[in-house]
N, C-alpha and C. Protein backbone atom coordinates (compact mmCIF):
# COMPACT_ATOMS: atom_id res chain seq x y z
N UNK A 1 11.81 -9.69 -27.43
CA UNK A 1 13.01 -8.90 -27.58
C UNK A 1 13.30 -8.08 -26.32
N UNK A 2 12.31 -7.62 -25.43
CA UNK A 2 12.70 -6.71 -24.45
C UNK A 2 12.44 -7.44 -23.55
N UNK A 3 12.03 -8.83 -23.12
CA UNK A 3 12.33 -9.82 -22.15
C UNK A 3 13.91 -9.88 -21.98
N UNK A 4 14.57 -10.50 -23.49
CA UNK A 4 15.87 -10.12 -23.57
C UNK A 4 16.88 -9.53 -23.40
N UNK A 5 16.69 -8.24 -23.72
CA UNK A 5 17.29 -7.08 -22.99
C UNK A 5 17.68 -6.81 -21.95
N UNK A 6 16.56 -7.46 -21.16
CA UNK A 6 16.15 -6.87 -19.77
C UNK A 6 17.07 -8.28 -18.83
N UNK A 7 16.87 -9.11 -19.80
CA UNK A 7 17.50 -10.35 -18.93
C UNK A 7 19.32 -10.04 -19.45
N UNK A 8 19.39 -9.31 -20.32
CA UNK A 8 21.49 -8.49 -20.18
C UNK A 8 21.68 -8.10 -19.53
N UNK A 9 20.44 -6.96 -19.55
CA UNK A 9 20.95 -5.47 -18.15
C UNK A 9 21.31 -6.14 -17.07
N UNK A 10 20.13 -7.59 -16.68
CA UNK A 10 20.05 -7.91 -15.41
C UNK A 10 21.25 -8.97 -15.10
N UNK A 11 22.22 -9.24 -16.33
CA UNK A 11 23.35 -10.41 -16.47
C UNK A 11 24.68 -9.46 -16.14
N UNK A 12 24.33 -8.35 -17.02
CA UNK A 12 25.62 -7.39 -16.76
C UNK A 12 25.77 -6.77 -15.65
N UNK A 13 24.72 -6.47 -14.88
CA UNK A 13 24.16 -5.80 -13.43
C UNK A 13 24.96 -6.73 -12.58
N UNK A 14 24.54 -8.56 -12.57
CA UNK A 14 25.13 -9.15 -11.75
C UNK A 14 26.50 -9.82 -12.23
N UNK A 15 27.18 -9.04 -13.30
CA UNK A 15 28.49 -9.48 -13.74
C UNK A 15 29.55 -8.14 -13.10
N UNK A 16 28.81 -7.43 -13.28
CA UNK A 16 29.45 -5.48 -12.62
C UNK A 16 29.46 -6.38 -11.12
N UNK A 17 28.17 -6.62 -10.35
CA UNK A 17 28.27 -6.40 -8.98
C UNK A 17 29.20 -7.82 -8.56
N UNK A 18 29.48 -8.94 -9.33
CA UNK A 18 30.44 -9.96 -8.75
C UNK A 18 32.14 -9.05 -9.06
N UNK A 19 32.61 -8.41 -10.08
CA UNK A 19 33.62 -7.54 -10.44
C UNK A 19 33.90 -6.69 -9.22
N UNK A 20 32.83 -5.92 -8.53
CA UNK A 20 32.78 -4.95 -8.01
C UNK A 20 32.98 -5.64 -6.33
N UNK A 21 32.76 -6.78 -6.25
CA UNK A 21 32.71 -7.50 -4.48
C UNK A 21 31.99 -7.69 -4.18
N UNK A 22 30.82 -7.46 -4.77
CA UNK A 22 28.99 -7.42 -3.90
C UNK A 22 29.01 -8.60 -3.88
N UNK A 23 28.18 -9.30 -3.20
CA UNK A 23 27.59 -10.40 -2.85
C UNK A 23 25.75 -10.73 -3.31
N UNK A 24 25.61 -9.12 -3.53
CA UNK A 24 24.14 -9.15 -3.57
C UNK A 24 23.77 -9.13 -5.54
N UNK A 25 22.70 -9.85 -5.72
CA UNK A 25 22.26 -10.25 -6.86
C UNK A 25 20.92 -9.33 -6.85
N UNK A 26 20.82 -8.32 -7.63
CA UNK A 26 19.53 -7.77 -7.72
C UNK A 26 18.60 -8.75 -9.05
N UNK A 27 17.40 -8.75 -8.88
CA UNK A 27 16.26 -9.79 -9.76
C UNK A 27 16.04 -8.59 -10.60
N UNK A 28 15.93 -8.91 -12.11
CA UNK A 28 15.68 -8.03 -13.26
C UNK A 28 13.96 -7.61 -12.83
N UNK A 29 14.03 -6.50 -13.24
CA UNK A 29 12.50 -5.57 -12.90
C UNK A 29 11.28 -6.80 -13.77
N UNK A 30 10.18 -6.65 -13.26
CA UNK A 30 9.07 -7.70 -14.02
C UNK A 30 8.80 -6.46 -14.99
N UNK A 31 8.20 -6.92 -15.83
CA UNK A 31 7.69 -5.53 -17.32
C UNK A 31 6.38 -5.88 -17.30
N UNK A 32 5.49 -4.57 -17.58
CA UNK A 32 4.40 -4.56 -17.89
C UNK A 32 4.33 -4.70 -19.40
N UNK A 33 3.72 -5.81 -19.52
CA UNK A 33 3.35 -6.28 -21.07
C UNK A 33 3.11 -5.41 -21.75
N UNK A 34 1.98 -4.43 -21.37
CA UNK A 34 1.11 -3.69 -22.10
C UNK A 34 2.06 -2.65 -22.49
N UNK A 35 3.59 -1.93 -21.99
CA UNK A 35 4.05 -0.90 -22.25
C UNK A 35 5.20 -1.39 -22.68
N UNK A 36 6.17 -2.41 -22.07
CA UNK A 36 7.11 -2.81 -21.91
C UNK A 36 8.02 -2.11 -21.12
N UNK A 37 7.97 -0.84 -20.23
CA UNK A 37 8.18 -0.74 -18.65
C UNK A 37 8.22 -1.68 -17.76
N UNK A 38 9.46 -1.12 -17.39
CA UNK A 38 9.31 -1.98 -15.51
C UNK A 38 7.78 -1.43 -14.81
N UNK A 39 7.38 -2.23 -14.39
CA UNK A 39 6.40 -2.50 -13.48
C UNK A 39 6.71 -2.05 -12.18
N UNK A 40 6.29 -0.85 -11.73
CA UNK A 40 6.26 -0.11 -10.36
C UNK A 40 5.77 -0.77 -9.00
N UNK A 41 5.08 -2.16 -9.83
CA UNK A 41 4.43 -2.64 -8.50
C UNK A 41 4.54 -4.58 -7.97
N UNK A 42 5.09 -4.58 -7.56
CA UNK A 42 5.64 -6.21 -6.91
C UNK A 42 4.32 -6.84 -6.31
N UNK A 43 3.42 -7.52 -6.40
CA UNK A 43 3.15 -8.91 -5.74
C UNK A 43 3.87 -10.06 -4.81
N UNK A 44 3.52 -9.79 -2.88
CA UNK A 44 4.04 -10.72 -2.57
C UNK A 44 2.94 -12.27 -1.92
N UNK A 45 3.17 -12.61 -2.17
CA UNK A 45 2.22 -14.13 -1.17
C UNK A 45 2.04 -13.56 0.11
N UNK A 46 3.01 -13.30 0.86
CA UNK A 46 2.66 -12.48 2.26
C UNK A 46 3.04 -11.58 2.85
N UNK A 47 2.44 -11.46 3.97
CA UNK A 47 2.76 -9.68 4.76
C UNK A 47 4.63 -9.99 4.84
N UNK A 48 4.96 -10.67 5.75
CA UNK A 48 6.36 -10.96 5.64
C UNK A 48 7.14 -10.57 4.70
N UNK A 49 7.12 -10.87 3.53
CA UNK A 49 8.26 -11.03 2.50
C UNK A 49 7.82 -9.55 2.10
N UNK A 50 6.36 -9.11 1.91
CA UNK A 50 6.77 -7.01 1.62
C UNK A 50 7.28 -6.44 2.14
N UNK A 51 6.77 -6.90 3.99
CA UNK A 51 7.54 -6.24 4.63
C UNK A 51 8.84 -6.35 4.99
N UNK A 52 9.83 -7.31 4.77
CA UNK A 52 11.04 -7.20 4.33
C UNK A 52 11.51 -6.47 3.48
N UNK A 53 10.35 -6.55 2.63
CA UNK A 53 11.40 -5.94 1.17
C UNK A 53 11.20 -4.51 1.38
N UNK A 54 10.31 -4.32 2.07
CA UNK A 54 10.12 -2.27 2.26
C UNK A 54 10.86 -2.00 3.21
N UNK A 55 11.08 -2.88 4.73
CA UNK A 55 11.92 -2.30 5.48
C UNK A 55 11.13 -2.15 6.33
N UNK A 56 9.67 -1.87 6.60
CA UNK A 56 8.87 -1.66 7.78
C UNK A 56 8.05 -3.09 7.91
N UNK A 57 6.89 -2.48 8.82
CA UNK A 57 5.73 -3.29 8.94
C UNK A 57 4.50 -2.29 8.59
N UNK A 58 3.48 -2.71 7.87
CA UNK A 58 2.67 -1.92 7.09
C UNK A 58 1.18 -1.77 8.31
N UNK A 59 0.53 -1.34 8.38
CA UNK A 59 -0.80 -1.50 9.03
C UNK A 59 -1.68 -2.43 8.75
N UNK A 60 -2.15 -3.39 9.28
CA UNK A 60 -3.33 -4.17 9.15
C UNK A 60 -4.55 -4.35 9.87
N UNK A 61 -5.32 -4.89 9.15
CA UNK A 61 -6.52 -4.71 9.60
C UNK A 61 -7.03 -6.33 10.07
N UNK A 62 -6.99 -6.65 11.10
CA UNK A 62 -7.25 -8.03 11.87
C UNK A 62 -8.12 -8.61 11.57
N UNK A 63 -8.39 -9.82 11.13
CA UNK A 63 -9.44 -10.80 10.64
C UNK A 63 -10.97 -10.93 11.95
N UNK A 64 -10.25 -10.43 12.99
CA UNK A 64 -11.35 -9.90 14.00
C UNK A 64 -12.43 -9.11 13.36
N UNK A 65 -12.16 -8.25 12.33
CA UNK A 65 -12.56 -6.98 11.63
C UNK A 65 -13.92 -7.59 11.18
N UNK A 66 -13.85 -8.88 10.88
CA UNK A 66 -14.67 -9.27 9.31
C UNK A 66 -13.97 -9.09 7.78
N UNK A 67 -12.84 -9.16 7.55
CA UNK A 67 -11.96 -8.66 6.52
C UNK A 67 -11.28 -9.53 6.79
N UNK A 68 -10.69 -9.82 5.39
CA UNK A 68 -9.78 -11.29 5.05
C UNK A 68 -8.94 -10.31 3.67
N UNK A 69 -7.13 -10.32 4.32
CA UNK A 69 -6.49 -9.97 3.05
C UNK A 69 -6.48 -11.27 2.11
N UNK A 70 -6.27 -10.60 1.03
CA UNK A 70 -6.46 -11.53 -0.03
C UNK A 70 -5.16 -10.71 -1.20
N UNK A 71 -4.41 -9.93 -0.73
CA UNK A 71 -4.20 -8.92 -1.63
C UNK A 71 -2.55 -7.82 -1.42
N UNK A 72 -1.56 -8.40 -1.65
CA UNK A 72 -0.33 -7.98 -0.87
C UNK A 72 0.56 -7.15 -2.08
N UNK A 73 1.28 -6.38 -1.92
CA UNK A 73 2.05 -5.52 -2.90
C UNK A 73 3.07 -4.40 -2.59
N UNK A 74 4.21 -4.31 -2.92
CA UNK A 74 4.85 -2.94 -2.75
C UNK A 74 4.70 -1.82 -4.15
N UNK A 75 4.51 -0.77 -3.80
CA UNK A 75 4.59 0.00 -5.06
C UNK A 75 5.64 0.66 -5.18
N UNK A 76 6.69 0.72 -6.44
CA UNK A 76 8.02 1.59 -6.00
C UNK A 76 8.78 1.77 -5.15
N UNK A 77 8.69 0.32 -4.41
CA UNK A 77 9.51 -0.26 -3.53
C UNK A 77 9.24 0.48 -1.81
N UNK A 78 8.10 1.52 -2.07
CA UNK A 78 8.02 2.35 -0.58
C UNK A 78 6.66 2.56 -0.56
N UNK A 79 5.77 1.88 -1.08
CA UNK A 79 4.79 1.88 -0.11
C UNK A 79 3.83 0.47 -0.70
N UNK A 80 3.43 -0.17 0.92
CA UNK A 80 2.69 -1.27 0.88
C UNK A 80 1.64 -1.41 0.42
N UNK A 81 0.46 -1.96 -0.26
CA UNK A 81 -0.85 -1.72 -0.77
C UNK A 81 -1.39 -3.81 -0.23
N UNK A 82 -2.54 -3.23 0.61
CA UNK A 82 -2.81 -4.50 1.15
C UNK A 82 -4.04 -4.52 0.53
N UNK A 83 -4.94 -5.55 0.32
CA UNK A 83 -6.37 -5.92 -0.25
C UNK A 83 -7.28 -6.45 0.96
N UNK A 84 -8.12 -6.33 0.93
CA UNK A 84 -9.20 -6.97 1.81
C UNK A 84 -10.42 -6.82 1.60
N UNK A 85 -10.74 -8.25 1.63
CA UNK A 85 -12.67 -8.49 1.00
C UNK A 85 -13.42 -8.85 2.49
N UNK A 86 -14.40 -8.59 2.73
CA UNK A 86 -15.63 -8.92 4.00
C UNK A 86 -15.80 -10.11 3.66
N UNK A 87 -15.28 -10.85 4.70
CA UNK A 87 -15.76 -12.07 4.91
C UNK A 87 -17.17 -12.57 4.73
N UNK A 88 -17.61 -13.28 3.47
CA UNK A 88 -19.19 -13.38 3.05
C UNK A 88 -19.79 -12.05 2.37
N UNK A 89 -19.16 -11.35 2.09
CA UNK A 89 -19.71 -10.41 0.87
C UNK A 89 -18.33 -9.93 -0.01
N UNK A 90 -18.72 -10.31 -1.08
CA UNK A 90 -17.80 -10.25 -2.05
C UNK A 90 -17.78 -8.80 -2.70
N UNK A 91 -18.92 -8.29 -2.11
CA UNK A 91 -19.13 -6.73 -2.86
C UNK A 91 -17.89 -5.46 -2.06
N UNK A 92 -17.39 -5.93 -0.67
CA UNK A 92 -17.15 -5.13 -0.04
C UNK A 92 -15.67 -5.34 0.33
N UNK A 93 -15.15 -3.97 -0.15
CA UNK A 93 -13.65 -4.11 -0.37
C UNK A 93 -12.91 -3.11 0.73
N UNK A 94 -11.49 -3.45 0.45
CA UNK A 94 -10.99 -2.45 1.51
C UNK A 94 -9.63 -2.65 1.11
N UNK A 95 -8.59 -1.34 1.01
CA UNK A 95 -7.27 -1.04 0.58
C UNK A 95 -6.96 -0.36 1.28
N UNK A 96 -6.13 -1.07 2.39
CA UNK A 96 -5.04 -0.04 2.99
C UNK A 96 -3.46 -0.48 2.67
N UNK A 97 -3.04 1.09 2.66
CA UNK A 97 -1.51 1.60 2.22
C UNK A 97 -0.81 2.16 3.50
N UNK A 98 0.37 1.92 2.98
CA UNK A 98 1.15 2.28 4.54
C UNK A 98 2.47 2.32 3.83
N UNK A 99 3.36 3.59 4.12
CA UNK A 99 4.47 4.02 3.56
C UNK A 99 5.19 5.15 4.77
N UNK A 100 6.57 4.97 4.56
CA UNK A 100 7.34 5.90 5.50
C UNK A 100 7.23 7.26 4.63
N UNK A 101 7.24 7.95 5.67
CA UNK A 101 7.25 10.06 5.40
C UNK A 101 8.54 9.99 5.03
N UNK A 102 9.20 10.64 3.43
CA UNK A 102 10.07 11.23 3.83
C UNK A 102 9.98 12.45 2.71
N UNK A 103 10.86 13.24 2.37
CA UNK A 103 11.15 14.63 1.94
C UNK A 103 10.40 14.69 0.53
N UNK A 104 10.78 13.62 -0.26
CA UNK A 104 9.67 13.20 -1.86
C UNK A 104 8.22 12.50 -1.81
N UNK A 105 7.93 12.35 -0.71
CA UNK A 105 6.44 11.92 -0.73
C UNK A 105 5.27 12.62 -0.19
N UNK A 106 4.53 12.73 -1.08
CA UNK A 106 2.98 13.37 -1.06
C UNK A 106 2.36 12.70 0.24
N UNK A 107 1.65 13.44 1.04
CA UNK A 107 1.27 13.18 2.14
C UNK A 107 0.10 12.16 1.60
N UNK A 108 -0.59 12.34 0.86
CA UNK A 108 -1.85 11.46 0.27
C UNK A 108 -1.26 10.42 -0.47
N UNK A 109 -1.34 9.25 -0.07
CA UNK A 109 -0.48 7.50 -0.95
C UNK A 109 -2.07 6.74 -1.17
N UNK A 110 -3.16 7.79 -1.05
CA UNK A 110 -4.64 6.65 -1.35
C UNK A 110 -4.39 6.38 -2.73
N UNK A 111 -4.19 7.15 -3.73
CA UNK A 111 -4.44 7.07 -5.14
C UNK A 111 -5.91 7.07 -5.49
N UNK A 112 -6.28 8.20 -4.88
CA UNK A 112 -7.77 8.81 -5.08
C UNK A 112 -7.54 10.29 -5.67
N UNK A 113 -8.22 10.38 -7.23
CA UNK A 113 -8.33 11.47 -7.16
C UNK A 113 -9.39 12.63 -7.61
N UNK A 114 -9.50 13.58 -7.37
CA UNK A 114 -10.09 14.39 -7.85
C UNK A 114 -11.52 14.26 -6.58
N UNK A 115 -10.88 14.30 -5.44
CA UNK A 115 -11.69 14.03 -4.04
C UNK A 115 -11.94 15.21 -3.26
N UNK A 116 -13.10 15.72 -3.40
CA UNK A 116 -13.12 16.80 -2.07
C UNK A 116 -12.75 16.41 -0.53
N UNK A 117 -11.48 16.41 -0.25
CA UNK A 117 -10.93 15.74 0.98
C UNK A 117 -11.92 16.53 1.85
N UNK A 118 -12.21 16.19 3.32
CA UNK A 118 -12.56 16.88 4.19
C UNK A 118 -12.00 16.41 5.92
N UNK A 119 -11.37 17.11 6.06
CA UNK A 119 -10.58 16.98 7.47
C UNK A 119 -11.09 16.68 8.79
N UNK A 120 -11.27 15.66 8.89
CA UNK A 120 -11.88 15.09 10.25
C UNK A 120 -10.50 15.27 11.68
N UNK A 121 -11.18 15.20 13.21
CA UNK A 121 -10.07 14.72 13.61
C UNK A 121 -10.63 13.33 14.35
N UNK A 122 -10.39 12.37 14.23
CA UNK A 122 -10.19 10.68 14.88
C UNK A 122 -9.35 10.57 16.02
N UNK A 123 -9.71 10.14 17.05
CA UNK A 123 -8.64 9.42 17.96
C UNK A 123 -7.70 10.37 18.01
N UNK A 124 -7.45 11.80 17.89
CA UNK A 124 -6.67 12.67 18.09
C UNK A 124 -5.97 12.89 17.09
N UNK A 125 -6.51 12.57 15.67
CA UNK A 125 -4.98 12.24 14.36
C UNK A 125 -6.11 13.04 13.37
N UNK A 126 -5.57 13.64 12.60
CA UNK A 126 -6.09 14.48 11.61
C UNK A 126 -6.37 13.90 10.70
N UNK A 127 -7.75 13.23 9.58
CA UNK A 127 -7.84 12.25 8.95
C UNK A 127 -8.26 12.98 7.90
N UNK A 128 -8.22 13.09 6.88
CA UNK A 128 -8.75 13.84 5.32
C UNK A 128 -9.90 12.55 4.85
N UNK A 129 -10.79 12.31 4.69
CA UNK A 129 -11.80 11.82 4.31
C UNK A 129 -12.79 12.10 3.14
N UNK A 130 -12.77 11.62 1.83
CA UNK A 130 -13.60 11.86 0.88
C UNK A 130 -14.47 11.10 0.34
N UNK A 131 -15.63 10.96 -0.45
CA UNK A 131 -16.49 10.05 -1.33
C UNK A 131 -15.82 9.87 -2.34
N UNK A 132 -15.80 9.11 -2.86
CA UNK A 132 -15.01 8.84 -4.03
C UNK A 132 -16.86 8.36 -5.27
N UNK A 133 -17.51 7.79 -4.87
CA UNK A 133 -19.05 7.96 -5.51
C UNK A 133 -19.86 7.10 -4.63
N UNK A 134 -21.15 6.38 -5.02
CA UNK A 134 -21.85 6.00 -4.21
C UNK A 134 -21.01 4.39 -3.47
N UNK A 135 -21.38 4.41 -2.07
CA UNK A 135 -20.67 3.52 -0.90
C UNK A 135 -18.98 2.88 -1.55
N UNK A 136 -18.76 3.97 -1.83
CA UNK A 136 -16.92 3.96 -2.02
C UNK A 136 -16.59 5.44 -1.26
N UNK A 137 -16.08 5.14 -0.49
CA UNK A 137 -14.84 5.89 0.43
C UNK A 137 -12.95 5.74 0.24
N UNK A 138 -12.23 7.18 0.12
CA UNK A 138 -10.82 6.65 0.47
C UNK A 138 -10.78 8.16 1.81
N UNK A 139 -9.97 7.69 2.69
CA UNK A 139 -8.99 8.78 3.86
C UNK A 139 -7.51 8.31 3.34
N UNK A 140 -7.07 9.56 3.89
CA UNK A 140 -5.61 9.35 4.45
C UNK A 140 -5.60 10.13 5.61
N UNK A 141 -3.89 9.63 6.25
CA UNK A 141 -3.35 10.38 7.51
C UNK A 141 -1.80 10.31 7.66
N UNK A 142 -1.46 10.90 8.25
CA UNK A 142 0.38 10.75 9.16
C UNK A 142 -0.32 10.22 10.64
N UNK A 143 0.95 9.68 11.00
CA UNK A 143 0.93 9.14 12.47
C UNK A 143 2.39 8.50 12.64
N UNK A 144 3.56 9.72 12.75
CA UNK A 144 4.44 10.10 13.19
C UNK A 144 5.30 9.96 12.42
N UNK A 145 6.56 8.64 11.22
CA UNK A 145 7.36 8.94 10.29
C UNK A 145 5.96 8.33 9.44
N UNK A 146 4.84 7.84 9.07
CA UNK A 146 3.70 6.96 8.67
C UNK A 146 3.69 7.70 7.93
N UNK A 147 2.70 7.41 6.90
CA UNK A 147 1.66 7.65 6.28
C UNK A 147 0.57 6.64 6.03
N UNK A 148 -0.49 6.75 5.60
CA UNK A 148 -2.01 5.85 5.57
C UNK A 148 -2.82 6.12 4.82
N UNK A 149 -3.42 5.26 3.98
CA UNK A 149 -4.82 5.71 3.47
C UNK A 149 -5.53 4.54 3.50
N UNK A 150 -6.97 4.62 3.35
CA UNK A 150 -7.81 3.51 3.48
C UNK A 150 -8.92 4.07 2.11
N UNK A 151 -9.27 2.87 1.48
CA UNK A 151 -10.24 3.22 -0.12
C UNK A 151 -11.08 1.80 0.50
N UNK A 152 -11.94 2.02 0.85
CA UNK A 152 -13.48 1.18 0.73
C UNK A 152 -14.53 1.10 -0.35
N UNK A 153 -14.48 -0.13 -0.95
CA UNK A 153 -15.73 -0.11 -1.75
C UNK A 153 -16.88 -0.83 -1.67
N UNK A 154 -18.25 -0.44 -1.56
CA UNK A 154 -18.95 -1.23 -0.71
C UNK A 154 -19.87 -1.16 0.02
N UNK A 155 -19.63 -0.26 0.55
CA UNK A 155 -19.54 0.05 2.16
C UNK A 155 -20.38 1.83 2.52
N UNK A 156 -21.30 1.81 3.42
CA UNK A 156 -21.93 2.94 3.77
C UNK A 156 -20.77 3.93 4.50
N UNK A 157 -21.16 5.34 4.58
CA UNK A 157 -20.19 6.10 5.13
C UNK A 157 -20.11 5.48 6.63
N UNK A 158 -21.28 5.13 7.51
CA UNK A 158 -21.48 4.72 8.85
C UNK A 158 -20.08 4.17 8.77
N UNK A 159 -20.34 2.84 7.88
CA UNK A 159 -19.04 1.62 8.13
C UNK A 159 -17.83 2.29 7.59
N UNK A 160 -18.02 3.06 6.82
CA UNK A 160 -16.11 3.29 6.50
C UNK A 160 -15.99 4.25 7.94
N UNK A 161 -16.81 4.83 8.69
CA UNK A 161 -16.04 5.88 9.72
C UNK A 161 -15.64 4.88 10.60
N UNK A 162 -16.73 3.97 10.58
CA UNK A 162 -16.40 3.06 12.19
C UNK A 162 -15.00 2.24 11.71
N UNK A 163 -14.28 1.65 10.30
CA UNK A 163 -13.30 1.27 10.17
C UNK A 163 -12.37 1.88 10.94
N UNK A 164 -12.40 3.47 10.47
CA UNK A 164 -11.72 4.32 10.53
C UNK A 164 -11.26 4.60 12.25
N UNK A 165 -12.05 4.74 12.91
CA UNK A 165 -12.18 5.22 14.05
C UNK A 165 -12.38 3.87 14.97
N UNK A 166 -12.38 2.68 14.78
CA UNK A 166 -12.66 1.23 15.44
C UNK A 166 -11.44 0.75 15.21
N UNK A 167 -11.01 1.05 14.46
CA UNK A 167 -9.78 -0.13 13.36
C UNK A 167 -8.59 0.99 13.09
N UNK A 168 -8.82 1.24 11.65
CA UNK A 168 -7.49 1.66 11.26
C UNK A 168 -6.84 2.78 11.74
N UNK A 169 -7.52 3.74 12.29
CA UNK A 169 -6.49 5.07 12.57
C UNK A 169 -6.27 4.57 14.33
N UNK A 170 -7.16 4.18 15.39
CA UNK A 170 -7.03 3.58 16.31
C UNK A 170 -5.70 2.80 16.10
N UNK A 171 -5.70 1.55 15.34
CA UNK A 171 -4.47 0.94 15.57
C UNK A 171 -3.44 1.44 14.73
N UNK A 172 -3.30 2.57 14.30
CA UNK A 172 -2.36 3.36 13.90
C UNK A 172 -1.54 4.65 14.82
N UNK A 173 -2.22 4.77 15.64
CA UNK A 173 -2.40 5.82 16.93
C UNK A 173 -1.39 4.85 17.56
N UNK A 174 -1.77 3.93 18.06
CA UNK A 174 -1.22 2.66 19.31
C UNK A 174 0.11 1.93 18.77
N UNK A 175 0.53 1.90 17.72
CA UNK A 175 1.35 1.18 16.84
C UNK A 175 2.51 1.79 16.10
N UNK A 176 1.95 2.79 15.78
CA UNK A 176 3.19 3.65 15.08
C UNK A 176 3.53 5.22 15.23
N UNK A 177 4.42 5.53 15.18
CA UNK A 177 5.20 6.70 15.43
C UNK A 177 6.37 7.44 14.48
């Protein structure tokens, strides 16, 4: 019944916008089964097609790394959520997010909570860094309209700093503004 619904709104939506001159066809929201809500969060096959659909290019972390995405998404249409497993260990994970600053968004997009942040500075960029429990790490940061966070699971503090300070805030420093 609310598949239904949802497939009117989305008939009348593109019956208004042919009435109205548009050219553009918006796709009815996917629903979360479990609530029957639109679903806040899109699945794409690749970096490309999110990053179209957000408007930027998100941060990544280079297969140089030892990390293989496996894992692509927009959330609420403004911020990217990428996946990445260690190449040959399946235990060891890695989520970085990447979203534009603007006036309604919380400087923190990790979706970690209840974290004693602690303020490092990296490569010259102010990084908030917490445990989240044993070898799970999330940070965040700004780096100029940016925002960032990185959630490791897995992984000793050694290796989440050297991500941090090798990889992600480094090529966040060099890349964006």
């Amino acid at each position: 019944m609310i598949k239904r619904f949802v497939c009117k709104i989305a008939f009348l939506g593109a019956l208004w916008s042919g009435i109205m001159g548009t050219n553009t066809l918006a796709a009815a929201p996917s629903l979360d089964t479990s609530t029957g809500m639109p679903n806040p969060i899109v699945v794409y096959k690749t970096y490309d097609e999110a990053a179209n659909a957000a408007g930027f290019n998100p941060l990544y972390l280079p297969k140089l790394s030892g990390y293989t995405c496996n894992y692509i998404s927009l959330i609420e249409k403004k911020t990217i959520d990428l996946g990445f497993q260690k190449q040959g260990d399946v235990n060891k994970n890695l989520r970085i997010r990447t979203a534009l600053k603007d006036d309604f968004t919380d400087d923190d997009i990790s979706g970690a909570y209840s974290v004693a942040w602690e303020p490092q500075i990296i490569d010259n960029v102010k990084v908030y860094v917490g445990k989240i429990n044993r070898n799970t790490y999330a940070a965040h940061w700004k780096q100029g309209k940016y925002l960032f966070s990185a959630n490791a699971k897995g992984v000793s503090q050694l290796e989440f700093k050297l991500l941090l300070s090798d990889g992600l805030v480094d090529l966040s420093n060099h890349y964006f503004d």
